[in-house]
PDB file of N, CA and C in Angstrom:
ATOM      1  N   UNK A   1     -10.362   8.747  -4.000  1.00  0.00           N
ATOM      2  CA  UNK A   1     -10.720   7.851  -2.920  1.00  0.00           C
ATOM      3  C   UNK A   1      -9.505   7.626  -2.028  1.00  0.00           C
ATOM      4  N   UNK A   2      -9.866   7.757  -0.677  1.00  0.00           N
ATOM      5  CA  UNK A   2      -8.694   7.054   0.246  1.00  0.00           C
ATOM      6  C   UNK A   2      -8.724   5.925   1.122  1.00  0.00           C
ATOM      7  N   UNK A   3      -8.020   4.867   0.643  1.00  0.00           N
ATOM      8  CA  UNK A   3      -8.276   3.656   1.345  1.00  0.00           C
ATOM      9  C   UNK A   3      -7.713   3.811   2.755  1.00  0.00           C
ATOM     10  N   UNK A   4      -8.218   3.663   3.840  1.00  0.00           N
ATOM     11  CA  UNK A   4      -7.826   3.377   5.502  1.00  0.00           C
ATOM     12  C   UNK A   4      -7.741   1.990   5.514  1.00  0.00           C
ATOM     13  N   UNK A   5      -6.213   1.780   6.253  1.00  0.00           N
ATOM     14  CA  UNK A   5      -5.896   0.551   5.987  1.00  0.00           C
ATOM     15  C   UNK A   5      -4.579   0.106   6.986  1.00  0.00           C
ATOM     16  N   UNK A   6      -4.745  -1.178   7.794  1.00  0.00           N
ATOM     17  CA  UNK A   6      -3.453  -1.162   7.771  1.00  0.00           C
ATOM     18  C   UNK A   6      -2.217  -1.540   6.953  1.00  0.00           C
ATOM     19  N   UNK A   7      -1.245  -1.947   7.635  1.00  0.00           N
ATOM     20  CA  UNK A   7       0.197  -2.008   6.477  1.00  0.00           C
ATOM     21  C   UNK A   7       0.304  -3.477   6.009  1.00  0.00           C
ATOM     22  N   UNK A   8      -0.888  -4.660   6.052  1.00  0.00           N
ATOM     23  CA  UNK A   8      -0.792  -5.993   5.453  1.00  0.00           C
ATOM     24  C   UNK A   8      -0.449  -5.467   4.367  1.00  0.00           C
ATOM     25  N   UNK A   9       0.569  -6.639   3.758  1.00  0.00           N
ATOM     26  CA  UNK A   9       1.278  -6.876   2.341  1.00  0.00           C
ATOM     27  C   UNK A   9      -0.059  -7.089   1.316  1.00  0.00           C
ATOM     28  N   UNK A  10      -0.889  -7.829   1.881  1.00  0.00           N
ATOM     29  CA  UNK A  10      -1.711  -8.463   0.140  1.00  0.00           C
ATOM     30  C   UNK A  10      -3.138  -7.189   0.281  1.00  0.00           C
ATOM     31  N   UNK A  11      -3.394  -6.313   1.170  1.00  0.00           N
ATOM     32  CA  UNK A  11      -3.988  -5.165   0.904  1.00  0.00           C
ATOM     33  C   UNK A  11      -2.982  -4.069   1.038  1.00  0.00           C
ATOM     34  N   UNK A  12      -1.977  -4.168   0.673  1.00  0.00           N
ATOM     35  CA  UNK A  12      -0.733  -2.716  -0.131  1.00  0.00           C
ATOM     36  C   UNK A  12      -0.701  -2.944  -1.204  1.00  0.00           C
ATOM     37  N   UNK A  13      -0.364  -4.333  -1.631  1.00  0.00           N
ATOM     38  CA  UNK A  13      -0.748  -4.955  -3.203  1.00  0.00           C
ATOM     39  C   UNK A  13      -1.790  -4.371  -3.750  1.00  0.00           C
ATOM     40  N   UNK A  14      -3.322  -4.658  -2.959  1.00  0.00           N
ATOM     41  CA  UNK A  14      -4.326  -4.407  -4.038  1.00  0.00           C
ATOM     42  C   UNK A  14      -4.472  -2.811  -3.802  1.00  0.00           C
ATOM     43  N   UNK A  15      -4.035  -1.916  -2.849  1.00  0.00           N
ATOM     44  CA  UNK A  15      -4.025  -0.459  -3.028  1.00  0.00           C
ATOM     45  C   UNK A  15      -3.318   0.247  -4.074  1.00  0.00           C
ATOM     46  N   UNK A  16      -1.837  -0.471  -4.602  1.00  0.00           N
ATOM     47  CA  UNK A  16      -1.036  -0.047  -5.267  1.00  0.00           C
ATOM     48  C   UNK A  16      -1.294  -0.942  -6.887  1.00  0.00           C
ATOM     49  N   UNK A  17      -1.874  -2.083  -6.414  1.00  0.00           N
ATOM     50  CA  UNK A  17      -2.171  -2.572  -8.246  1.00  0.00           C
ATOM     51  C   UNK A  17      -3.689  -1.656  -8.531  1.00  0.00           C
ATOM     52  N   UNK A  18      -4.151  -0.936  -7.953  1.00  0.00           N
ATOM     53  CA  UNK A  18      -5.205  -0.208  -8.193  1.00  0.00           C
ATOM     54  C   UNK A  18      -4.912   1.263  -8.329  1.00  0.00           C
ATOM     55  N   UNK A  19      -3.921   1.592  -7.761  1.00  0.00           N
ATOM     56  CA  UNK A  19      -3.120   2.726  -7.721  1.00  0.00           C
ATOM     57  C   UNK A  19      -4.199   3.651  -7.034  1.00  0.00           C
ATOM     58  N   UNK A  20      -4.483   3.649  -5.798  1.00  0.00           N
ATOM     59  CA  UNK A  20      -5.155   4.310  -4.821  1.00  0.00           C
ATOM     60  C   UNK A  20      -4.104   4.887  -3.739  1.00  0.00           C
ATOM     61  N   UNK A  21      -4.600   6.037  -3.387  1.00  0.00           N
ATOM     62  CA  UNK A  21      -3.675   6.889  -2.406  1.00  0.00           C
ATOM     63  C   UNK A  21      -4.320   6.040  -1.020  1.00  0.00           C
ATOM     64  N   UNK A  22      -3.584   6.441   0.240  1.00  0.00           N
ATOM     65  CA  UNK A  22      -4.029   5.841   1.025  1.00  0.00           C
ATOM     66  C   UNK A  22      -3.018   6.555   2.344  1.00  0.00           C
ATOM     67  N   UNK A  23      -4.370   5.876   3.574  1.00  0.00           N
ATOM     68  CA  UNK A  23      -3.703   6.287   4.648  1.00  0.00           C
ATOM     69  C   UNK A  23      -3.390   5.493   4.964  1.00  0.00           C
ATOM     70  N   UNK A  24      -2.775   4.957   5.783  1.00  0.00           N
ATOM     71  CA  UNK A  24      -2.489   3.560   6.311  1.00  0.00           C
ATOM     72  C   UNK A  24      -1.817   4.066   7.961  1.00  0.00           C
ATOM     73  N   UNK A  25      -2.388   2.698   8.655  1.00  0.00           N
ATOM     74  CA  UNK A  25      -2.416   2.673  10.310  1.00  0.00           C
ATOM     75  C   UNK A  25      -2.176   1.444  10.515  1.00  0.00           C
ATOM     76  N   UNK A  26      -0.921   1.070  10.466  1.00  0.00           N
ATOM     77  CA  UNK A  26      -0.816  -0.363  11.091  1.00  0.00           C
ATOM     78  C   UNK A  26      -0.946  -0.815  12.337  1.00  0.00           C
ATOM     79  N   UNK A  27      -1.342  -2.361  12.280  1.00  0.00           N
ATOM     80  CA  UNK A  27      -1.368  -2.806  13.334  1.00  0.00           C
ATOM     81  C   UNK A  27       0.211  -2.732  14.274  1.00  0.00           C
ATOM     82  N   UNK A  28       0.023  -2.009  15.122  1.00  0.00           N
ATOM     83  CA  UNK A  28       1.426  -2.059  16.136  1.00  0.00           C
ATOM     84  C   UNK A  28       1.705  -3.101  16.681  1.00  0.00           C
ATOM     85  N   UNK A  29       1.547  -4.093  17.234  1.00  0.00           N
ATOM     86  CA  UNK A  29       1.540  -5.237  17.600  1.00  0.00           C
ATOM     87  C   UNK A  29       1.830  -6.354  16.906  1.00  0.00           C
ATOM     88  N   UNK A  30       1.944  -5.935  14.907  1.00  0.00           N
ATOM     89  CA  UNK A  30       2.525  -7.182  14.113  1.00  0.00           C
ATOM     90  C   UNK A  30       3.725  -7.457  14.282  1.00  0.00           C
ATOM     91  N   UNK A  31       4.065  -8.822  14.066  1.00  0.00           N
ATOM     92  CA  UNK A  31       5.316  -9.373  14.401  1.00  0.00           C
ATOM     93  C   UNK A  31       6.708  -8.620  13.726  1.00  0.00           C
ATOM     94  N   UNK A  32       7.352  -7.860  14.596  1.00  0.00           N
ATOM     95  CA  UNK A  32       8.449  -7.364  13.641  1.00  0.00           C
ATOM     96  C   UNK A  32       8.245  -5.643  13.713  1.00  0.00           C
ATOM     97  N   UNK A  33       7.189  -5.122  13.983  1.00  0.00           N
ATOM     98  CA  UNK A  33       6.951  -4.115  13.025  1.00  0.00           C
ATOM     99  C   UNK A  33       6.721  -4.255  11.193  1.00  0.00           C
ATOM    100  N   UNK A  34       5.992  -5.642  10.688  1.00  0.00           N
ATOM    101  CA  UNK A  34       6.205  -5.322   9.552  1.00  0.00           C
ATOM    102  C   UNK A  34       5.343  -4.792   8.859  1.00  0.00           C
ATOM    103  N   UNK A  35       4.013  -4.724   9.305  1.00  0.00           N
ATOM    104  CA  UNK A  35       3.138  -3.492   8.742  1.00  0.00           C
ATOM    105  C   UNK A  35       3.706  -2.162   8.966  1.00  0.00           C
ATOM    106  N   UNK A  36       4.517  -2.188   9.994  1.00  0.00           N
ATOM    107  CA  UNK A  36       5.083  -0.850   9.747  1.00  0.00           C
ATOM    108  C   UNK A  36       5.939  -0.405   8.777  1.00  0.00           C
ATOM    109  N   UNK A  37       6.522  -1.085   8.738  1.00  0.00           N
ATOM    110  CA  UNK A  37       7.893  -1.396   7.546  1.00  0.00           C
ATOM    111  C   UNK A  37       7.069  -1.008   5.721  1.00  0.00           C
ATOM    112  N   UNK A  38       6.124  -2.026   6.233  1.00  0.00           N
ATOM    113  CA  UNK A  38       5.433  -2.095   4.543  1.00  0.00           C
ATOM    114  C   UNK A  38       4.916  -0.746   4.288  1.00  0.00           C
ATOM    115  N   UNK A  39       4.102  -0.018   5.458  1.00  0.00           N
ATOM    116  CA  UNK A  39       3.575   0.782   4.954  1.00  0.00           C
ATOM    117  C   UNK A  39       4.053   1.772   4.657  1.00  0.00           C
ATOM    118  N   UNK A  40       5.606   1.808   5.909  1.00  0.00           N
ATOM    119  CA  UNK A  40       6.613   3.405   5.014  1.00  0.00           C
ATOM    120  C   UNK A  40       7.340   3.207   3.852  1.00  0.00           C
ATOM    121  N   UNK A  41       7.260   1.725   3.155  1.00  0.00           N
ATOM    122  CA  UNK A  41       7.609   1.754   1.578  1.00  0.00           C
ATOM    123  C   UNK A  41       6.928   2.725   0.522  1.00  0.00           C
ATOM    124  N   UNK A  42       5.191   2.867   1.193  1.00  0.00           N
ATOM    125  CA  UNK A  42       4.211   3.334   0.301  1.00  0.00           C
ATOM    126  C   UNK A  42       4.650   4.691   0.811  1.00  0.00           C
ATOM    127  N   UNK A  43       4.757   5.509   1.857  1.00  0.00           N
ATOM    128  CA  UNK A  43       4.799   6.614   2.390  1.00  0.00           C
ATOM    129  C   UNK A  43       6.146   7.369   1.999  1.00  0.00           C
ATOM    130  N   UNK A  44       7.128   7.205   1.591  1.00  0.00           N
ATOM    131  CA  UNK A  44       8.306   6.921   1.654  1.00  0.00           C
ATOM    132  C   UNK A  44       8.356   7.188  -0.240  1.00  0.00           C
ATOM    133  N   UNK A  45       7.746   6.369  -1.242  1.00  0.00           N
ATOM    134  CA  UNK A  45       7.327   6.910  -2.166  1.00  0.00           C
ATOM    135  C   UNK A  45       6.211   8.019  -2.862  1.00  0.00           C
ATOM    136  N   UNK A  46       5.198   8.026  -1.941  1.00  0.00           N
ATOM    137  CA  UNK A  46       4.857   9.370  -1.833  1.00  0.00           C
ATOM    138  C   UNK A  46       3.384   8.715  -2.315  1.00  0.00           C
ATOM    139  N   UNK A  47       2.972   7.583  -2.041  1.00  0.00           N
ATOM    140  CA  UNK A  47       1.696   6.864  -2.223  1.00  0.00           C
ATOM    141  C   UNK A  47       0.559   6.452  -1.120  1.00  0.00           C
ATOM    142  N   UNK A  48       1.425   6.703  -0.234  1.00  0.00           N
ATOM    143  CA  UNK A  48       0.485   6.829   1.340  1.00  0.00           C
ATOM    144  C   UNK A  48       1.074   7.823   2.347  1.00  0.00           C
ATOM    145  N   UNK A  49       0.043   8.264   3.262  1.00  0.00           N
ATOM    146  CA  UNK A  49       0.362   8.831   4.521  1.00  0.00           C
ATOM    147  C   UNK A  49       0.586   8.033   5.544  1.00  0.00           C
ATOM    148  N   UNK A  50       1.210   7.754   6.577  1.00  0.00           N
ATOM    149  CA  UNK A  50       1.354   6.712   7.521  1.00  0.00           C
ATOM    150  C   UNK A  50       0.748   7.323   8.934  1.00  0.00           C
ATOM    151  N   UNK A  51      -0.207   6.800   9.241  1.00  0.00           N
ATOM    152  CA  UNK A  51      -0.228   7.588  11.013  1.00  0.00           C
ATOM    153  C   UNK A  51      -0.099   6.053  11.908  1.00  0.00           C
ATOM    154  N   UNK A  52       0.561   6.121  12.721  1.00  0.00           N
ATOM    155  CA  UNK A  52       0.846   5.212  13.735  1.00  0.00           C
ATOM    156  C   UNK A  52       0.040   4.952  14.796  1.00  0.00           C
ATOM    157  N   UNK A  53      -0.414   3.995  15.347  1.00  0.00           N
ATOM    158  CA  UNK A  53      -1.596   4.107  16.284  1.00  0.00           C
ATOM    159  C   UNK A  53      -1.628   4.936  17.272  1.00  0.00           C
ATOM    160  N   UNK A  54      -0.496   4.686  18.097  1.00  0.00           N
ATOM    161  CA  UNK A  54       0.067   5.309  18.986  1.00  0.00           C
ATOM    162  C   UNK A  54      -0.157   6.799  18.797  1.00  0.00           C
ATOM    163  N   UNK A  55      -0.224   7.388  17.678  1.00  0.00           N
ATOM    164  CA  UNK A  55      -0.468   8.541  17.380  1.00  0.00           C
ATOM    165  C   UNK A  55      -1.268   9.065  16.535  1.00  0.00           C
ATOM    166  N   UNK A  56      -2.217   7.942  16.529  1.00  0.00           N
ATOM    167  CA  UNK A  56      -3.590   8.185  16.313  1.00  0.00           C
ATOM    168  C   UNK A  56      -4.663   9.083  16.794  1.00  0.00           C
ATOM    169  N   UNK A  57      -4.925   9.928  16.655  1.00  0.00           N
ATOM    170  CA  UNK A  57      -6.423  10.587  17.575  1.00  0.00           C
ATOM    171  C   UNK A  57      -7.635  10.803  16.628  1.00  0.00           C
ATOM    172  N   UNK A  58      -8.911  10.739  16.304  1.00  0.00           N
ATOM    173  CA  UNK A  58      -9.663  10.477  15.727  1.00  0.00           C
ATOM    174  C   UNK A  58      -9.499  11.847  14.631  1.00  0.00           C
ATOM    175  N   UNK A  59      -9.399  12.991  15.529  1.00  0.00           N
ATOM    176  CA  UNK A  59      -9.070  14.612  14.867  1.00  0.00           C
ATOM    177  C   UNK A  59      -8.022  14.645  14.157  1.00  0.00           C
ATOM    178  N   UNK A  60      -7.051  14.192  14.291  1.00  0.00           N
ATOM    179  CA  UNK A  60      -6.097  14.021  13.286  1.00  0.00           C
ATOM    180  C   UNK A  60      -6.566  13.295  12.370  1.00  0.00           C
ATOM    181  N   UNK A  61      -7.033  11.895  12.589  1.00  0.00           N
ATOM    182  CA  UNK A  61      -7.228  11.821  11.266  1.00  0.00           C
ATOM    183  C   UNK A  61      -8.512  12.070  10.216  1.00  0.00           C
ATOM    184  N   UNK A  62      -9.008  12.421  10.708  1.00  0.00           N
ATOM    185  CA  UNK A  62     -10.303  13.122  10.225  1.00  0.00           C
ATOM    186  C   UNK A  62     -10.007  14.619   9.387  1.00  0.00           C
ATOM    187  N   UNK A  63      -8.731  15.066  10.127  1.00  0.00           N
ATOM    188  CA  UNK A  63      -8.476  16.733   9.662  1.00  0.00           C
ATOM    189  C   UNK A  63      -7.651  16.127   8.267  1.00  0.00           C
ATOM    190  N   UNK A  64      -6.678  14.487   8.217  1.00  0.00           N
ATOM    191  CA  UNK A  64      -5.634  15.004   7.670  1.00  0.00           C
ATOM    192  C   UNK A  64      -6.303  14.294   6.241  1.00  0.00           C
ATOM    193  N   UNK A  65      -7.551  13.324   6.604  1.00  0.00           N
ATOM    194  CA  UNK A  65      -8.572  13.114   5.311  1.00  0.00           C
ATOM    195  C   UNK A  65      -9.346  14.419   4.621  1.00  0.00           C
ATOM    196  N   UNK A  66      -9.554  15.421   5.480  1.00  0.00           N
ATOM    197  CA  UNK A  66     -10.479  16.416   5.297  1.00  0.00           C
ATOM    198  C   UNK A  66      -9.123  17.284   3.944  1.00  0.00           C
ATOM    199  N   UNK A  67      -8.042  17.736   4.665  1.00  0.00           N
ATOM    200  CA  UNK A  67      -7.143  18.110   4.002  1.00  0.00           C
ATOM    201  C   UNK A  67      -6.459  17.529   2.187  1.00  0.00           C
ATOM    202  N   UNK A  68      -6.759  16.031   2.545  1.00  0.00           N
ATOM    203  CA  UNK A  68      -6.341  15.619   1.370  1.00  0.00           C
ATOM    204  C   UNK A  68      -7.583  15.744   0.048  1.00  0.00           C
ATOM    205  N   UNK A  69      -9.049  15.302   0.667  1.00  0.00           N
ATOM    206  CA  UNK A  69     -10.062  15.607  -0.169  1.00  0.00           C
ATOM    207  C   UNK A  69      -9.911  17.807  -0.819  1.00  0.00           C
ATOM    208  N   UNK A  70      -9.545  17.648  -0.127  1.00  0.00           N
ATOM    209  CA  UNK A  70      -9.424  19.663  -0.730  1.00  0.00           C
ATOM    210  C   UNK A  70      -8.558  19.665  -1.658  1.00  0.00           C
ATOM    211  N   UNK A  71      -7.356  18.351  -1.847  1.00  0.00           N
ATOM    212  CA  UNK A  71      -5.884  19.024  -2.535  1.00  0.00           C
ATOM    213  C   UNK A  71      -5.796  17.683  -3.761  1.00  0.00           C
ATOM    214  N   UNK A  72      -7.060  18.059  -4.742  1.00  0.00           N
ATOM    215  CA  UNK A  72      -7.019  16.787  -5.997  1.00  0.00           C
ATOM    216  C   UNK A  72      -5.627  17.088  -6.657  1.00  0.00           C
ATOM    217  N   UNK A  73      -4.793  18.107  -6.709  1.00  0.00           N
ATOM    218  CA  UNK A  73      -3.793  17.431  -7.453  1.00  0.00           C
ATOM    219  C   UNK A  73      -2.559  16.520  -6.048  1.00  0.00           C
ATOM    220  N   UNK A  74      -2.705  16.700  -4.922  1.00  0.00           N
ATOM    221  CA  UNK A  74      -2.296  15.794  -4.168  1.00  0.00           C
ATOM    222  C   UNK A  74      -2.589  14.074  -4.399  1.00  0.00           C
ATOM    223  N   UNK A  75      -3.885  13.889  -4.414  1.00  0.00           N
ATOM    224  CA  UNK A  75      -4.044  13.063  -4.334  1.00  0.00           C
ATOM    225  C   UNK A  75      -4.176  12.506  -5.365  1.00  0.00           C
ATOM    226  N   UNK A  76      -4.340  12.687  -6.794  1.00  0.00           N
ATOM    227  CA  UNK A  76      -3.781  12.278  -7.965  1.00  0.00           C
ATOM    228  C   UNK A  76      -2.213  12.163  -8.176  1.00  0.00           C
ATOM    229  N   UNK A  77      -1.308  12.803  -7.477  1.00  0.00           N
ATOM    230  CA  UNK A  77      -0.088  12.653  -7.305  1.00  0.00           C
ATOM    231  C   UNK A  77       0.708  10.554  -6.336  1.00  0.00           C
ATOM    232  N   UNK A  78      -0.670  11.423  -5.482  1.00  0.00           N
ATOM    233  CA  UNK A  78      -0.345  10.157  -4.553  1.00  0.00           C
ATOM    234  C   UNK A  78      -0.545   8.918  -5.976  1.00  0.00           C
ATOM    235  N   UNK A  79      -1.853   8.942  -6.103  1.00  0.00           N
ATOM    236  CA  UNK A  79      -2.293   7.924  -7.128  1.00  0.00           C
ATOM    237  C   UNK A  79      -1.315   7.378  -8.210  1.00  0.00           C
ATOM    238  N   UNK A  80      -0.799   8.036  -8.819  1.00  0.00           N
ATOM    239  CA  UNK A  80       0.260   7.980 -10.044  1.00  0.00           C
ATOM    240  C   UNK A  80       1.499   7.399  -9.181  1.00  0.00           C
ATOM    241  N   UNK A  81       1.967   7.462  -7.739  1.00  0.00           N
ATOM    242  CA  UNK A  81       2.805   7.098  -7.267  1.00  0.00           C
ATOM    243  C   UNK A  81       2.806   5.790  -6.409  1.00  0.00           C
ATOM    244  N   UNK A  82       1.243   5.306  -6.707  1.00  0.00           N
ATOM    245  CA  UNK A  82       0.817   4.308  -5.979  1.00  0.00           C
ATOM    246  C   UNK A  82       0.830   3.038  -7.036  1.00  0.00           C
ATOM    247  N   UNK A  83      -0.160   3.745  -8.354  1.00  0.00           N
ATOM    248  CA  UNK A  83       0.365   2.627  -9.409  1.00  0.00           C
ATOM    249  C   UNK A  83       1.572   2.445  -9.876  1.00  0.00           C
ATOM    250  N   UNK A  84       3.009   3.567  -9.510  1.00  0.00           N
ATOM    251  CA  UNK A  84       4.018   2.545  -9.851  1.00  0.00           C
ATOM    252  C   UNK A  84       4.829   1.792  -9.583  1.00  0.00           C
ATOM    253  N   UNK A  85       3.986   1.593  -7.705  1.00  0.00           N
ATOM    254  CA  UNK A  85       4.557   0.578  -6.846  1.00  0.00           C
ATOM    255  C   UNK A  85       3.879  -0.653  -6.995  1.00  0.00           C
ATOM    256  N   UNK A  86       2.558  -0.498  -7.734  1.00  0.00           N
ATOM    257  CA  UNK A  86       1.577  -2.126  -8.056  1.00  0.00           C
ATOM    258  C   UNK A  86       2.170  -2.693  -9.324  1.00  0.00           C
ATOM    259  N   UNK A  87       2.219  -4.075  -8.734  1.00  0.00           N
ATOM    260  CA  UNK A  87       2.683  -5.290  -9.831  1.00  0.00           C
ATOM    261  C   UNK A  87       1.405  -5.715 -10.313  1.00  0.00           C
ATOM    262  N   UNK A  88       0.299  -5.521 -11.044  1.00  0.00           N
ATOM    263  CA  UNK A  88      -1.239  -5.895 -11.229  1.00  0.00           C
ATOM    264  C   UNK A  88      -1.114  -7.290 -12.174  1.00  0.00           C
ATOM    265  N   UNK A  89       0.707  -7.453 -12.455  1.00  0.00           N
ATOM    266  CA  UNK A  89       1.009  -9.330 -13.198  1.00  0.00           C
ATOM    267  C   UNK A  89       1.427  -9.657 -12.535  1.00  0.00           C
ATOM    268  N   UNK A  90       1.757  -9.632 -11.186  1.00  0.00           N
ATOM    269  CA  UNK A  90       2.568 -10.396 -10.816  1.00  0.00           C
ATOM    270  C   UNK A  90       1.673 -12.243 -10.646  1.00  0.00           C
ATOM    271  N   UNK A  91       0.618 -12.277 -10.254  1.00  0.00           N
ATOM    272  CA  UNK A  91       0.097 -13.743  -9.992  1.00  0.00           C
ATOM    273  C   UNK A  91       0.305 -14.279 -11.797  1.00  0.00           C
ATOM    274  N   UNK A  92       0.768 -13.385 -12.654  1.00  0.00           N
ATOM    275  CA  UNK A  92       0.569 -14.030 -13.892  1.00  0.00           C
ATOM    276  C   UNK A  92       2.107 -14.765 -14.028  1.00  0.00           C
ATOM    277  N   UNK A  93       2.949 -13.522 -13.383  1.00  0.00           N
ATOM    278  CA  UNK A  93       3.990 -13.777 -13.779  1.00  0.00           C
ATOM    279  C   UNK A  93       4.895 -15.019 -12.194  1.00  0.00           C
ATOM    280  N   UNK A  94       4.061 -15.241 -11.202  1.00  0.00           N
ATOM    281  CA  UNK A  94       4.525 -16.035 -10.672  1.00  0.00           C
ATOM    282  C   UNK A  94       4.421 -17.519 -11.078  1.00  0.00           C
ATOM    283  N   UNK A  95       3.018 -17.720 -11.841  1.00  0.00           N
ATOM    284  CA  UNK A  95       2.730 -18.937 -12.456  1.00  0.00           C
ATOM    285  C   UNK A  95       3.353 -19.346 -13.676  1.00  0.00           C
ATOM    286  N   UNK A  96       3.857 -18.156 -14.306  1.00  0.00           N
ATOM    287  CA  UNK A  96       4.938 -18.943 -15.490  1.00  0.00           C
ATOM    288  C   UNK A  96       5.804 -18.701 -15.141  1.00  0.00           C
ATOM    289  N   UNK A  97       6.518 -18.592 -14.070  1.00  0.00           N
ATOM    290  CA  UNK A  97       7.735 -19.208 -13.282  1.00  0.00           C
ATOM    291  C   UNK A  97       7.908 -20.068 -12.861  1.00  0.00           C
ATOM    292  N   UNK A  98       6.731 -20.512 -12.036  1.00  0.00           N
ATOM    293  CA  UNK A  98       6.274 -21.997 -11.677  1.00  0.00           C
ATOM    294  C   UNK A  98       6.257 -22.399 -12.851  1.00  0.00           C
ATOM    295  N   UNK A  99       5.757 -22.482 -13.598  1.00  0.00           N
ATOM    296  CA  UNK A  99       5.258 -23.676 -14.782  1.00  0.00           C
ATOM    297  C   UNK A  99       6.605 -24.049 -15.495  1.00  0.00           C
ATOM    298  N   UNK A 100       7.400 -23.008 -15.639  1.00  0.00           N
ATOM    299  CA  UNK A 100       8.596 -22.935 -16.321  1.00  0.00           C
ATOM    300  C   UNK A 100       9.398 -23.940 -15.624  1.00  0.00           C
ATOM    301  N   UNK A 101       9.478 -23.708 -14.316  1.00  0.00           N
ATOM    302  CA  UNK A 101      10.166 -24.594 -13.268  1.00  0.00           C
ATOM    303  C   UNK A 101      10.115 -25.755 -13.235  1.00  0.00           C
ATOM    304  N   UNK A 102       9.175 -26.609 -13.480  1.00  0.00           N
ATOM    305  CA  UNK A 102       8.252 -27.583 -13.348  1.00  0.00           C
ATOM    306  C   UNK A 102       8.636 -28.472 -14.864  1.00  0.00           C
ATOM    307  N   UNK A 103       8.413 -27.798 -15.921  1.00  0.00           N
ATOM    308  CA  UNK A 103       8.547 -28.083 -16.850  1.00  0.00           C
ATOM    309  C   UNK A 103      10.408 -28.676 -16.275  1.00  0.00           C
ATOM    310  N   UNK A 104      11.087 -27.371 -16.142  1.00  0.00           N
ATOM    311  CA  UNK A 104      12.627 -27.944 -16.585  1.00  0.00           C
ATOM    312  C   UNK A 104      13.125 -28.886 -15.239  1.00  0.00           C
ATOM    313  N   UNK A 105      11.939 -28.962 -14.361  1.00  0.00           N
ATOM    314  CA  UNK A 105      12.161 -30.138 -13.287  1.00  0.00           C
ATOM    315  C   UNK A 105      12.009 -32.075 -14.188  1.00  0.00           C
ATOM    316  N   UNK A 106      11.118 -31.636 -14.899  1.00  0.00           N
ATOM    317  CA  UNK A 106      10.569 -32.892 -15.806  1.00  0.00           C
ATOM    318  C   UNK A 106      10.994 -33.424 -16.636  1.00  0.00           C
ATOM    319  N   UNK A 107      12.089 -32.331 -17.133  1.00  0.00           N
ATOM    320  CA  UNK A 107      12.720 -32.959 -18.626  1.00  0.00           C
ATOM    321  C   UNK A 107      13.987 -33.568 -18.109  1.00  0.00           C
TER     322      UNK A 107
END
C-alpha cells in the first residue's frame, strides 16, 4: 500500500508506526517549510518518496505509483525502513514520563 500524504508530523507518525511506504507532497505554503523538512526525514531514510508541489504533474505521479506497485521488493524495503522510523510507544511512553514527573513534583 502507498499512503499519499502530505509531510504533517502526526500523519508521518501514523505512516511510520504502521510502517507503510509512502509518497508524500507537502503542503508548500506550511510555516517554515516544515512539512517539507518532515517529509525528507522519511525520504532521506529510504521510507518515502517526496514530490514537491511545485513539481507535481498528475503523470508523474501516477507513473512513479505505477512504478513502485511493479517493484514489491522496493516497496517492502521502503516498509521495513518506515517501521524503523515509527515510535508505535511513544503516547505510552510520554505518559509515564508525565506521571513520573508529577509524582516527583508531589513528594
Amino acid at each position: 500500500m502507498i499512503w499519499w500524504s502530505p509531510g504533517r508530523a502526526i500523519t508521518l507518525s501514523e505512516i511510520t508506526g504502521c510502517g507503510k511506504p509512502a509518497i508524500l507532497i507537502p503542503y508548500p505554503y506550511a510555516t517554515a517549510e516544515h512539512q517539507k523538512y518532515n517529509a525528507q526525514v522519511l525520504e532521506k531514510n529510504g521510507a518515502a518518496i517526496l514530490i514537491e508541489e511545485k513539481n507535481l504533474q498528475q503523470l508523474k505521479l501516477i507513473s512513479k505509483a505505477g512504478e513502485l506497485f511493479k517493484e514489491e521488493q522496493k516497496l517492502k524495503q521502503m516498509s521495513d525502513h518506515s517501521k524503523k522510523l515509527g515510535k508505535p510507544e511513544a503516547l505510552n511512553e510520554i505518559l509515564s514520563e508525565t506521571e513520573n514527573f508529577l509524582k516527583t513534583k508531589a513528594a
